[in-house]
N, C-alpha and C. Protein backbone atom coordinates (compact mmCIF):
# COMPACT_ATOMS: atom_id res chain seq x y z
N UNK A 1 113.58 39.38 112.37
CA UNK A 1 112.46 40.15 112.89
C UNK A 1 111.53 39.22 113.66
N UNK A 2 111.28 39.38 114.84
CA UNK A 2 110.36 38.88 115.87
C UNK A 2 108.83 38.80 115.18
N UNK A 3 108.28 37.64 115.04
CA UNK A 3 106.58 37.31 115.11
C UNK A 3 106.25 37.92 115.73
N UNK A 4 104.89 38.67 115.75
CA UNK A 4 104.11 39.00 116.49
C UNK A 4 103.37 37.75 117.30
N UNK A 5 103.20 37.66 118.29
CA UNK A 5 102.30 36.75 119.28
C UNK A 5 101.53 36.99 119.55
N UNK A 6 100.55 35.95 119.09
CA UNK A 6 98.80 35.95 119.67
C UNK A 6 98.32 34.77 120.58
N UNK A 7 98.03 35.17 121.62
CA UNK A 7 97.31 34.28 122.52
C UNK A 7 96.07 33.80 122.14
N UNK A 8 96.13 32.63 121.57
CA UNK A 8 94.70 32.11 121.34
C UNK A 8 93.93 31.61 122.36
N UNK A 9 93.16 31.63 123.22
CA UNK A 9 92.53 31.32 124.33
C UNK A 9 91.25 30.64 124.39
N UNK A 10 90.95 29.50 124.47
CA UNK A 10 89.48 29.01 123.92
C UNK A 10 88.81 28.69 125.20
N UNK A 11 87.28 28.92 125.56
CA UNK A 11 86.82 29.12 126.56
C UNK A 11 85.48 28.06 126.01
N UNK A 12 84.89 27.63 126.68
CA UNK A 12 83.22 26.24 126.80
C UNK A 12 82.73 26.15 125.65
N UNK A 13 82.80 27.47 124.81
CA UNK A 13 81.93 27.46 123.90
C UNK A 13 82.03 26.58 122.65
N UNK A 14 81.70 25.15 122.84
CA UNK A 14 82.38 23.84 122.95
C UNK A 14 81.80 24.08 120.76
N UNK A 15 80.42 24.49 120.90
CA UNK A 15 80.01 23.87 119.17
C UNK A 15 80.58 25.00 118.36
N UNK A 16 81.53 25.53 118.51
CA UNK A 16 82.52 26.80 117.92
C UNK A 16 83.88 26.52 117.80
N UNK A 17 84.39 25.41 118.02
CA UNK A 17 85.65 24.87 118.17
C UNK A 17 86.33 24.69 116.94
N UNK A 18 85.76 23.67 115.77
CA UNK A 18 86.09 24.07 114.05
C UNK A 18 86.22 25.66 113.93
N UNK A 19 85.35 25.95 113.93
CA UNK A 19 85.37 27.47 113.60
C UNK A 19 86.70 28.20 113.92
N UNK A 20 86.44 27.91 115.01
CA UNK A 20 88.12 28.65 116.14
C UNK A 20 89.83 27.76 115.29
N UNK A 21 89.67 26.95 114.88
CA UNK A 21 90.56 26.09 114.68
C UNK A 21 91.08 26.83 113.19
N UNK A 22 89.70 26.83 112.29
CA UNK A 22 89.98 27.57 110.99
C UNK A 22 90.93 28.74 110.92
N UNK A 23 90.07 29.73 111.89
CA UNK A 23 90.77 30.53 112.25
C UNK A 23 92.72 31.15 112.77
N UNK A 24 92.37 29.39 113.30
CA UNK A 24 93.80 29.69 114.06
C UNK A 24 95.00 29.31 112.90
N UNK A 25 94.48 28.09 112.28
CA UNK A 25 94.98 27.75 110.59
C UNK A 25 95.12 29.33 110.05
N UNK A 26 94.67 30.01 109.89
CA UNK A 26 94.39 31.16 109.38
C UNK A 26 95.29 32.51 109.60
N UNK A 27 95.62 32.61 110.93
CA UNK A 27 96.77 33.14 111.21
C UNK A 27 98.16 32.95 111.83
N UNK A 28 98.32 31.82 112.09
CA UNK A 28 99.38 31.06 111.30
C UNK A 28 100.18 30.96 109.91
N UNK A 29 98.85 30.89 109.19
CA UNK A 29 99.22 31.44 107.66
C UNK A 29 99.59 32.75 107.73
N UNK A 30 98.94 33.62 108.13
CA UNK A 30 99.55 34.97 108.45
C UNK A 30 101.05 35.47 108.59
N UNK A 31 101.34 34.76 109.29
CA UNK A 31 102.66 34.91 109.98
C UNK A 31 102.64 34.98 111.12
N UNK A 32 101.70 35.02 112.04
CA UNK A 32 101.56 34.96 113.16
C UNK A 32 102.24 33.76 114.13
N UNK A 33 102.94 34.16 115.24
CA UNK A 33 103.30 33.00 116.16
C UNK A 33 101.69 32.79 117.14
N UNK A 34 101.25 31.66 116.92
CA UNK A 34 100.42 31.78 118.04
C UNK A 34 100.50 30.22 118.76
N UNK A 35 100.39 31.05 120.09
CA UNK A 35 100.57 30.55 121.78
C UNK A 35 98.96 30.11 122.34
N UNK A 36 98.52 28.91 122.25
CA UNK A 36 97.54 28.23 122.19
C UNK A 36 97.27 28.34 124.12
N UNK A 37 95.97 28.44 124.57
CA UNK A 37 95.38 28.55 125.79
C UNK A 37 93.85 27.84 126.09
N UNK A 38 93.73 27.15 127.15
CA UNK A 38 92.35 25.98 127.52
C UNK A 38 92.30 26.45 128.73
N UNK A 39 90.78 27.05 128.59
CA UNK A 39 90.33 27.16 129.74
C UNK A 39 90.11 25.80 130.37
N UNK A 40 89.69 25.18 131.78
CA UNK A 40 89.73 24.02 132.45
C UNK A 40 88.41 23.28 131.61
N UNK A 41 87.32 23.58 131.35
CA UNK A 41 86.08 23.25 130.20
C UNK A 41 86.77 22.49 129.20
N UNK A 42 87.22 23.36 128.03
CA UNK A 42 87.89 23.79 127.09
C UNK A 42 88.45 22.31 126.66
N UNK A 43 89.63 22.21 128.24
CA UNK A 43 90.81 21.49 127.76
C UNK A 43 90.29 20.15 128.01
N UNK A 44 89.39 19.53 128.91
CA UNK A 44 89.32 18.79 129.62
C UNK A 44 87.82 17.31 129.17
N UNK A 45 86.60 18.24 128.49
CA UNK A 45 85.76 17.64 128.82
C UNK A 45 85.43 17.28 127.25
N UNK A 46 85.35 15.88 127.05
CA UNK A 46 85.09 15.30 125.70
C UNK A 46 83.10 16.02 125.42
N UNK A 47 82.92 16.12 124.37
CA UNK A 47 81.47 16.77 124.00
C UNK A 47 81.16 15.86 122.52
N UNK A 48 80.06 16.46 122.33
CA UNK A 48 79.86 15.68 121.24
C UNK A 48 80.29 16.79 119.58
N UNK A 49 81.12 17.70 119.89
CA UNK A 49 81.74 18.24 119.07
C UNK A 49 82.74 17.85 118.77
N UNK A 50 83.64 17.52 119.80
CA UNK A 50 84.76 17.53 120.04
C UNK A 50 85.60 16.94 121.19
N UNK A 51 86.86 15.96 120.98
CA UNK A 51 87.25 15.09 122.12
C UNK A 51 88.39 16.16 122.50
N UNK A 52 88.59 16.52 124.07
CA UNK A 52 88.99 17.20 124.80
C UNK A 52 91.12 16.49 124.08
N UNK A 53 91.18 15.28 124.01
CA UNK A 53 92.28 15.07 123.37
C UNK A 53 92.53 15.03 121.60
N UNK A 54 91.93 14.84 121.06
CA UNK A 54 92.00 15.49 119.64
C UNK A 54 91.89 16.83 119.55
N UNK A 55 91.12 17.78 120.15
CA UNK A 55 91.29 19.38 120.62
C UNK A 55 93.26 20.11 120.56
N UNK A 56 93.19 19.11 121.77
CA UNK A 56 94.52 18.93 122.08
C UNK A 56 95.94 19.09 120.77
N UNK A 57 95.52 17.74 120.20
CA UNK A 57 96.56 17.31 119.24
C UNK A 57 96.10 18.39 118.14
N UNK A 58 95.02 18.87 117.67
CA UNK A 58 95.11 19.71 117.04
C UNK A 58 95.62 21.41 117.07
N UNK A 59 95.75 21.36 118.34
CA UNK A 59 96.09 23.00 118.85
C UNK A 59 98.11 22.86 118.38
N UNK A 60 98.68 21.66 118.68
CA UNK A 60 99.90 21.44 118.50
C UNK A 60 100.14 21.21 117.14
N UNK A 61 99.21 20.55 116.27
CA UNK A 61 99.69 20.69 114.97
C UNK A 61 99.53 22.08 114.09
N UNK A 62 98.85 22.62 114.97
CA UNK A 62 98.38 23.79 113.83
C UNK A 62 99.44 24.97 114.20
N UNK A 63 99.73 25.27 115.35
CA UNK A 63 100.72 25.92 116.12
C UNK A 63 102.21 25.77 116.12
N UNK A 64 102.11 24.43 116.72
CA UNK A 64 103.55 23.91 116.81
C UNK A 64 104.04 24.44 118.20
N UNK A 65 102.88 24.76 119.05
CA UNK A 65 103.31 25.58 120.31
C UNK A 65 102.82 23.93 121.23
N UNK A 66 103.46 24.06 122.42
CA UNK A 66 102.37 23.14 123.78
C UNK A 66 101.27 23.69 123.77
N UNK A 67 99.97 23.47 124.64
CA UNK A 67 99.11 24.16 125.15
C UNK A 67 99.39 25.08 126.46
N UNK A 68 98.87 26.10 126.97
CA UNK A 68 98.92 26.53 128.34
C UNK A 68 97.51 26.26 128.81
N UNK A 69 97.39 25.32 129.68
CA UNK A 69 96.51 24.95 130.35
C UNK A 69 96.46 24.79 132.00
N UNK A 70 97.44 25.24 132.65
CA UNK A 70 97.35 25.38 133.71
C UNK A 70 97.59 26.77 134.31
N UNK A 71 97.14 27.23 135.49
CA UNK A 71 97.02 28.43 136.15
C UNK A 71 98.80 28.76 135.98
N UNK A 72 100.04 27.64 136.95
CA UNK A 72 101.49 28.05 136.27
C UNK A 72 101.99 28.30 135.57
N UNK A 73 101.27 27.86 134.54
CA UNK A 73 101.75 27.80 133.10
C UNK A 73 101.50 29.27 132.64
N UNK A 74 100.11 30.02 133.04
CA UNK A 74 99.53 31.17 132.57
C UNK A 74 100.11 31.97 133.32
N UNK A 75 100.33 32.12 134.14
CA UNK A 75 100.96 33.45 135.45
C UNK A 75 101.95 34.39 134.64
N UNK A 76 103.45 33.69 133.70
CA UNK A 76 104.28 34.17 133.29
C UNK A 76 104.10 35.49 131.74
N UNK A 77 102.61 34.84 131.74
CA UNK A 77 102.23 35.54 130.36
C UNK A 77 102.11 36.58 130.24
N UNK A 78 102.18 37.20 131.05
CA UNK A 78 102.41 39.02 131.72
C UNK A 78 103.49 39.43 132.07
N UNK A 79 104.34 38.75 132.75
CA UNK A 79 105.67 39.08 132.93
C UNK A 79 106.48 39.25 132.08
N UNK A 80 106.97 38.17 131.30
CA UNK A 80 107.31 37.84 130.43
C UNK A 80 107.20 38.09 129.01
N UNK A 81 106.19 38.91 129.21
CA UNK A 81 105.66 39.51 127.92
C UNK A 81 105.59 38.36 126.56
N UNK A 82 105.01 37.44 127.32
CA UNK A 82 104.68 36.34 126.04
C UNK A 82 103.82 36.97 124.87
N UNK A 83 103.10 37.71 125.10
CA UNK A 83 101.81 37.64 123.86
C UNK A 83 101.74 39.70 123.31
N UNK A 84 101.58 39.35 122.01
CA UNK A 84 101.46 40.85 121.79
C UNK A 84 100.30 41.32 121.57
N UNK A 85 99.32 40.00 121.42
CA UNK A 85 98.02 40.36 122.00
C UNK A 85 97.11 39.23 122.21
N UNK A 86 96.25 39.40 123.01
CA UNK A 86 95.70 38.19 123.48
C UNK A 86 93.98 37.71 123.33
N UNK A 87 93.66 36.56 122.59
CA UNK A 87 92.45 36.68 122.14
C UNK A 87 91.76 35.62 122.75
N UNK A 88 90.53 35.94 123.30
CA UNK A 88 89.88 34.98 123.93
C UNK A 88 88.61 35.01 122.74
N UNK A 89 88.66 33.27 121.90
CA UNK A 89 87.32 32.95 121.12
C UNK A 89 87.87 31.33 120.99
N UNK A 90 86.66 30.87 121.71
CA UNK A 90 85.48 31.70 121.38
C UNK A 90 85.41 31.83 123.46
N UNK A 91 84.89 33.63 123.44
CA UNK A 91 84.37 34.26 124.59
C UNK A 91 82.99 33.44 125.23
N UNK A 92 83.10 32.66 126.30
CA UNK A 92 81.78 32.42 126.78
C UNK A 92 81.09 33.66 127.86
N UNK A 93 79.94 33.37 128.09
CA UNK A 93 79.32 33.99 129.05
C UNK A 93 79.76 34.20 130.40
N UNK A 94 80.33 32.63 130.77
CA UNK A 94 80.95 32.70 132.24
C UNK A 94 82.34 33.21 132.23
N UNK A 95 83.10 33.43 131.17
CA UNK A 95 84.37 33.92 131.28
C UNK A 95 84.15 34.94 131.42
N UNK A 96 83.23 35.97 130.50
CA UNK A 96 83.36 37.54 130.45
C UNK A 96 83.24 37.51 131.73
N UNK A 97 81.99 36.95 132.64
CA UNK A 97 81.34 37.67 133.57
C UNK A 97 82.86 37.45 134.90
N UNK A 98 83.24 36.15 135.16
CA UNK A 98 84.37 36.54 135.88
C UNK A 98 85.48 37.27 135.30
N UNK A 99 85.87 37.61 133.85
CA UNK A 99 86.75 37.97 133.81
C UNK A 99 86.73 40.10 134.15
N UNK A 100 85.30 40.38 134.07
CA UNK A 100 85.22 41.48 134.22
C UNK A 100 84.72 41.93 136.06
N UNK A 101 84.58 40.96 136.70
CA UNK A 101 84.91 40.72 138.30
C UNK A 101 86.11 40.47 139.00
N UNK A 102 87.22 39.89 137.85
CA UNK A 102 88.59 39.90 139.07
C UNK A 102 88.47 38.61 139.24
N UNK A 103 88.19 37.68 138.68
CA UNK A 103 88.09 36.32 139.04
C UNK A 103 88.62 35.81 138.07
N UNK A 104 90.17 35.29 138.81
CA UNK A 104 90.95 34.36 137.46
C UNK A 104 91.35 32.95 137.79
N UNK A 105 90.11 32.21 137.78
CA UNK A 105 90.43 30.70 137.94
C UNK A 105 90.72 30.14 137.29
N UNK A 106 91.07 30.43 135.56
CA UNK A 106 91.06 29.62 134.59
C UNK A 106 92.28 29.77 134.03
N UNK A 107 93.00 29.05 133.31
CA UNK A 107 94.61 29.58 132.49
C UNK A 107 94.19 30.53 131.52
N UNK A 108 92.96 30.56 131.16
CA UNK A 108 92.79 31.62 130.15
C UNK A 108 92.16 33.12 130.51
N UNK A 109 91.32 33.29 131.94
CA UNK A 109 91.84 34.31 132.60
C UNK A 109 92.69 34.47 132.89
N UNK A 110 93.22 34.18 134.07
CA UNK A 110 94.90 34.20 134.28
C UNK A 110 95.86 34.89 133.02
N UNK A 111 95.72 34.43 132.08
CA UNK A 111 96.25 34.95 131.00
C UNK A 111 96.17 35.86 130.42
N UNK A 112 94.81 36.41 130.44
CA UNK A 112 93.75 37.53 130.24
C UNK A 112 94.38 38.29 130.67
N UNK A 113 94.61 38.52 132.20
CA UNK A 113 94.86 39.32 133.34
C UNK A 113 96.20 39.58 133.26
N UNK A 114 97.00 38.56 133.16
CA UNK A 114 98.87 38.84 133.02
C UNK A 114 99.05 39.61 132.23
N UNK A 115 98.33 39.25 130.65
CA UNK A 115 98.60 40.02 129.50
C UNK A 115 98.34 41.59 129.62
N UNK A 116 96.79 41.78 129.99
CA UNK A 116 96.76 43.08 130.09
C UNK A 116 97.18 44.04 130.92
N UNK A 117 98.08 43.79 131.76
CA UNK A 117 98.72 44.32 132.82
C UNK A 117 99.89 45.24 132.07
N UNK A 118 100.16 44.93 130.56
CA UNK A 118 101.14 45.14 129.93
C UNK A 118 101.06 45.92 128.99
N UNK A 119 99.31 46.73 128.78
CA UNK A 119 98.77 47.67 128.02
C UNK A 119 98.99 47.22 126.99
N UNK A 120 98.93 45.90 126.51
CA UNK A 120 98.46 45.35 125.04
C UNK A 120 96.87 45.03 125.12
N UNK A 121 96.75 44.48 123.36
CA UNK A 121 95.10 43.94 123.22
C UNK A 121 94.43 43.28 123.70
N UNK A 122 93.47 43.05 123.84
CA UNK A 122 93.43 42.26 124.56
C UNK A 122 91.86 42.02 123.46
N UNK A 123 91.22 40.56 122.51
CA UNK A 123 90.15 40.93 121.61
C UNK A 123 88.85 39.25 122.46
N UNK A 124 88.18 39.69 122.04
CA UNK A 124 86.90 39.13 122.66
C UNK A 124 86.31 38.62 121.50
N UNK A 125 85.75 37.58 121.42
CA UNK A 125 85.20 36.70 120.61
C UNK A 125 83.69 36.38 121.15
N UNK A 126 82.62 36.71 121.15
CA UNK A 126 82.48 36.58 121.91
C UNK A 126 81.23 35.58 121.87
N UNK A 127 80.51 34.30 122.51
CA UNK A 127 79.45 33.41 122.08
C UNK A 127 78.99 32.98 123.47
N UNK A 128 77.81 33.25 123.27
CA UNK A 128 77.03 33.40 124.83
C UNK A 128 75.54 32.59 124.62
N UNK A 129 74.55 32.14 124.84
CA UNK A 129 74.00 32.01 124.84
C UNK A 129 72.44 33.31 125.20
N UNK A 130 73.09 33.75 126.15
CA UNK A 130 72.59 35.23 127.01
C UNK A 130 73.23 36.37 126.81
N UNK A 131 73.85 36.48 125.82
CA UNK A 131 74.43 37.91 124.95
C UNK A 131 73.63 39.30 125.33
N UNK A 132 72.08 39.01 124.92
CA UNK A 132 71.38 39.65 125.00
C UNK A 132 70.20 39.71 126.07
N UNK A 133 70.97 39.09 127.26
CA UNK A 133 70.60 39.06 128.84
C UNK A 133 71.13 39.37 129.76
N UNK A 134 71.26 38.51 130.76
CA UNK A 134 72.45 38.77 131.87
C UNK A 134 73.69 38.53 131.32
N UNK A 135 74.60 37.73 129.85
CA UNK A 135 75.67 38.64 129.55
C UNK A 135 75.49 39.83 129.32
N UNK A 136 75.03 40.23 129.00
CA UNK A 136 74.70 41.91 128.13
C UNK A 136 75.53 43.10 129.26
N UNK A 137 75.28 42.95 130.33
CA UNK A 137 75.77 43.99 131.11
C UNK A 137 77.60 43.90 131.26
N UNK A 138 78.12 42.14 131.20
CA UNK A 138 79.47 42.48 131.38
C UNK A 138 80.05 42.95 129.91
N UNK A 139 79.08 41.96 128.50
CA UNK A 139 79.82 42.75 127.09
C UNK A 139 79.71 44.18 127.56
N UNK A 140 78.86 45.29 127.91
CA UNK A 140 79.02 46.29 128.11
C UNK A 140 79.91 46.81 128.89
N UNK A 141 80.27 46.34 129.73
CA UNK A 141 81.90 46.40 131.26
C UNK A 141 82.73 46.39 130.20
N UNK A 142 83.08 45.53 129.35
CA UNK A 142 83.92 45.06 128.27
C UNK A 142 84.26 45.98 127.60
N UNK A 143 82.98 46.33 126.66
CA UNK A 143 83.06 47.71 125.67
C UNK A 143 84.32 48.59 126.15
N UNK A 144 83.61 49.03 127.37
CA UNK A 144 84.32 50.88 127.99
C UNK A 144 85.74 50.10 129.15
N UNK A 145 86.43 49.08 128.40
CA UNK A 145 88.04 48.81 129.50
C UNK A 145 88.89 48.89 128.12
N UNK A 146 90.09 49.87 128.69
CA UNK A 146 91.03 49.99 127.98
C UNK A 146 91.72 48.88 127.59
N UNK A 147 92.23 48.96 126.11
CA UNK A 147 93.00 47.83 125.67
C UNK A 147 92.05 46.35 125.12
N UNK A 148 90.75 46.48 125.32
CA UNK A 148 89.75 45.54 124.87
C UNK A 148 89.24 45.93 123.67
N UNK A 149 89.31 45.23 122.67
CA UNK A 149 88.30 44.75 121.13
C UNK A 149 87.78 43.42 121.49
N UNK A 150 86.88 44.11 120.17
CA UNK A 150 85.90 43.00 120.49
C UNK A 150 85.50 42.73 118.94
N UNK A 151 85.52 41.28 118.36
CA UNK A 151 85.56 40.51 117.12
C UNK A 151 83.85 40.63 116.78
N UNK A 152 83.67 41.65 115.61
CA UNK A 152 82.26 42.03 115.79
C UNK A 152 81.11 40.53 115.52
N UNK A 153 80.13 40.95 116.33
CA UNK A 153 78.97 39.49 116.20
C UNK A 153 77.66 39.70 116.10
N UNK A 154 76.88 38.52 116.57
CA UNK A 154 75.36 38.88 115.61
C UNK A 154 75.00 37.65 116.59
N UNK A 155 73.25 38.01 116.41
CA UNK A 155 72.49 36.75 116.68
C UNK A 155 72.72 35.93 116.14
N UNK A 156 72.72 34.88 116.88
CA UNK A 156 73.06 33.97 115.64
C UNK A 156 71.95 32.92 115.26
N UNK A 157 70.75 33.00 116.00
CA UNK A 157 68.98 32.65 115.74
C UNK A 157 68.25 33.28 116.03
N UNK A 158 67.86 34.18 115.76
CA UNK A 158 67.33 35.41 116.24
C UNK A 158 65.66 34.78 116.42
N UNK A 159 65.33 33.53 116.11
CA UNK A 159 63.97 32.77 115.81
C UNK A 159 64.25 31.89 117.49
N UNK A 160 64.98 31.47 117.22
CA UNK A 160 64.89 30.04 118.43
C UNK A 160 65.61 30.55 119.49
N UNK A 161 66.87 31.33 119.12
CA UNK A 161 67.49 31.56 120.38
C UNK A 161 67.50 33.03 120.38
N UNK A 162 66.25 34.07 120.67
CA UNK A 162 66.39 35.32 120.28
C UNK A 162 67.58 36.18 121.76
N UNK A 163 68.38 35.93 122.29
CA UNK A 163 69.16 36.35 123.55
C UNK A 163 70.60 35.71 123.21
N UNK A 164 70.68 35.12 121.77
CA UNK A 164 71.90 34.38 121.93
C UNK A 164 72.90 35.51 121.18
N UNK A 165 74.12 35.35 121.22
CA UNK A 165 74.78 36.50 120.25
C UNK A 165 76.83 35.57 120.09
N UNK A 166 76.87 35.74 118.96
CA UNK A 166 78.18 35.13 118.70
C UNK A 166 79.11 35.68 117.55
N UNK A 167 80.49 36.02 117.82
CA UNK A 167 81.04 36.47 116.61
C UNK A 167 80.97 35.88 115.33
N UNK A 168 81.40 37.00 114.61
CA UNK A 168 82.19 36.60 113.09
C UNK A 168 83.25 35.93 113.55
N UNK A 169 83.54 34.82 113.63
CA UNK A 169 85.03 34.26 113.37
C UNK A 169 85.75 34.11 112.71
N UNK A 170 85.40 34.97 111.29
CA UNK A 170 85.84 34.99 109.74
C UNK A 170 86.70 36.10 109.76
N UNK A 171 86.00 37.42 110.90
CA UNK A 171 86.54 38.66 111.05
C UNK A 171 87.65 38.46 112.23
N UNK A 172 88.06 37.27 113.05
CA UNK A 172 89.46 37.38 113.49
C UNK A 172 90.14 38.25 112.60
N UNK A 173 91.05 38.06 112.13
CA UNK A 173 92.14 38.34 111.51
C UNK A 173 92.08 39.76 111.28
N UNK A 174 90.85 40.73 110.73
CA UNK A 174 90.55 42.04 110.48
C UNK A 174 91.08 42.65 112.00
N UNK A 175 89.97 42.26 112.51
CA UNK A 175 89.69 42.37 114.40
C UNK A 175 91.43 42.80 114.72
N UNK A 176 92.57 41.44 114.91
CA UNK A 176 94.01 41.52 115.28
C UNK A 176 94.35 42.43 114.78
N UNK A 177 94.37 43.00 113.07
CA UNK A 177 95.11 43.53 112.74
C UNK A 177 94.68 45.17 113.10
N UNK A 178 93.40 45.76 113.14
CA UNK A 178 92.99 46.65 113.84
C UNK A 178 93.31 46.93 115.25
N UNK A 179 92.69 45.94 116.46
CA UNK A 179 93.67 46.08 117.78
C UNK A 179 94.77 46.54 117.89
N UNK A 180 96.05 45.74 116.97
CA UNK A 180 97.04 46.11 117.46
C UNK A 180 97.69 47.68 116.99
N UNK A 181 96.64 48.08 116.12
CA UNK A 181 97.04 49.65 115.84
C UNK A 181 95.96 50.21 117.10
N UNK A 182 95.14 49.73 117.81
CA UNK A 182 94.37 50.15 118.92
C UNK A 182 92.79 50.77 118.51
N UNK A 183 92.50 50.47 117.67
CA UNK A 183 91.11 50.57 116.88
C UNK A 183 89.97 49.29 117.15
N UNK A 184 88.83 49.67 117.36
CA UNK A 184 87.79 48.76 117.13
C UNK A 184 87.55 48.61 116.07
N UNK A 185 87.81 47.27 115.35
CA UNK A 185 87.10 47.26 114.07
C UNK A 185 85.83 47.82 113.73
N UNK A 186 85.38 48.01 112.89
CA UNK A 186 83.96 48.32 112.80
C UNK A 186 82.75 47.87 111.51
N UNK A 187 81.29 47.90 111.38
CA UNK A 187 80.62 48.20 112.40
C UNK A 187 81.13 46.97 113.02
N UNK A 188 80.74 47.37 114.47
CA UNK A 188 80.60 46.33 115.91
C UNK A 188 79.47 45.14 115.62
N UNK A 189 78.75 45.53 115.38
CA UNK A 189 77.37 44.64 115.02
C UNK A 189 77.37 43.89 113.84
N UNK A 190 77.75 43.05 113.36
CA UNK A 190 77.77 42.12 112.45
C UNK A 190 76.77 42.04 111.74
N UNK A 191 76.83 41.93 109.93
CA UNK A 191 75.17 41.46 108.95
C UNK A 191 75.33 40.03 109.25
N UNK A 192 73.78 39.65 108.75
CA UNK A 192 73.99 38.45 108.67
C UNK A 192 74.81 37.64 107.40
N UNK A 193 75.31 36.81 107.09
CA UNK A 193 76.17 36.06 106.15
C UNK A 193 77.38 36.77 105.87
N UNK A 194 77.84 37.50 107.00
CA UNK A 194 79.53 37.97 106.27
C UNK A 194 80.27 36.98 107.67
């Protein structure tokens, strides 16, 4: 019996990267095959979270997949029907906003875009700084497109950063297994401490 495939897709949102990693540990354990994805940010730029090559070596140990990090590499992911559903977290601000314009410069748009061409999931993670600003209008584009969930989230300082908004990354796994029956998990809006 065939794994199900999940496109893990990680996008800037550089101090969310443990988090994302747990996660990916996480369904793996599942049973999940998952097919690891770097946006050009993502893959590339050492931070003080995280070195763009330990990132790396960890996406392969936890997987056991390569990375897809280039635009070639991503093109086939639609055709081919690599992924049975495809998750972008953690979701930045600048991805939603090109990805809900038609703008696929990144392997993890690109991927975005192949995948959903194929009327699978497609789930959103989503960590913005401006959630509750100028992102606010594309999460909303987001909401109402077929084949999109979205991994429910919350302020996540509602004191210091009152515009910021970021998933549960605990609720991956709920999130996948809902999508792929075609359901929004719910509520959408996250408490605080779950």
């Amino acid at each position: 019996m065939k794994k199900t495939t999940i496109g893990y897709a990680m996008t800037g949102s550089f101090c969310t990267f443990e988090a994302n990693l747990k996660q990916m540990e996480e369904l793996v354990r599942r049973g999940y095959d998952v097919l690891p994805l770097l946006s050009y940010n993502a893959g590339e730029l050492d931070t003080r979270f995280m070195e763009a090559c330990h990132l790396r070596q960890r996406l392969k140990d936890i997987t056991g997949n390569e990375t897809i990090d280039t635009i070639p590499a991503a093109e086939p992911v639609g055709p081919k029907k690599m992924t049975d559903l495809f998750l972008i977290s953690p979701a930045s601000g600048n991805t939603m906003a090109k990805l809900v314009n038609g703008i696929y410069d990144t392997p993890v748009l690109l991927g975005a875009k192949s995948h959903l061409r194929n009327d699978r999931p497609l789930v959103i993670a989503v960590s913005t700084n401006d959630g509750l600003s100028m992102a606010a209008q594309n999460i909303g584009r987001l909401l109402n497109w077929r084949n999109v969930f979205f991994v429910p989230f919350r302020q996540d300082d509602p004191v210091k950063k009152p515009r910021s908004l970021v998933a549960d990354f605990s609720l991956i796994p709920k999130t996948i297994a809902s999508a792929l029956c075609g359901v929004q998990l719910q509520p959408l809006l996250a408490k605080d401490g779950e």
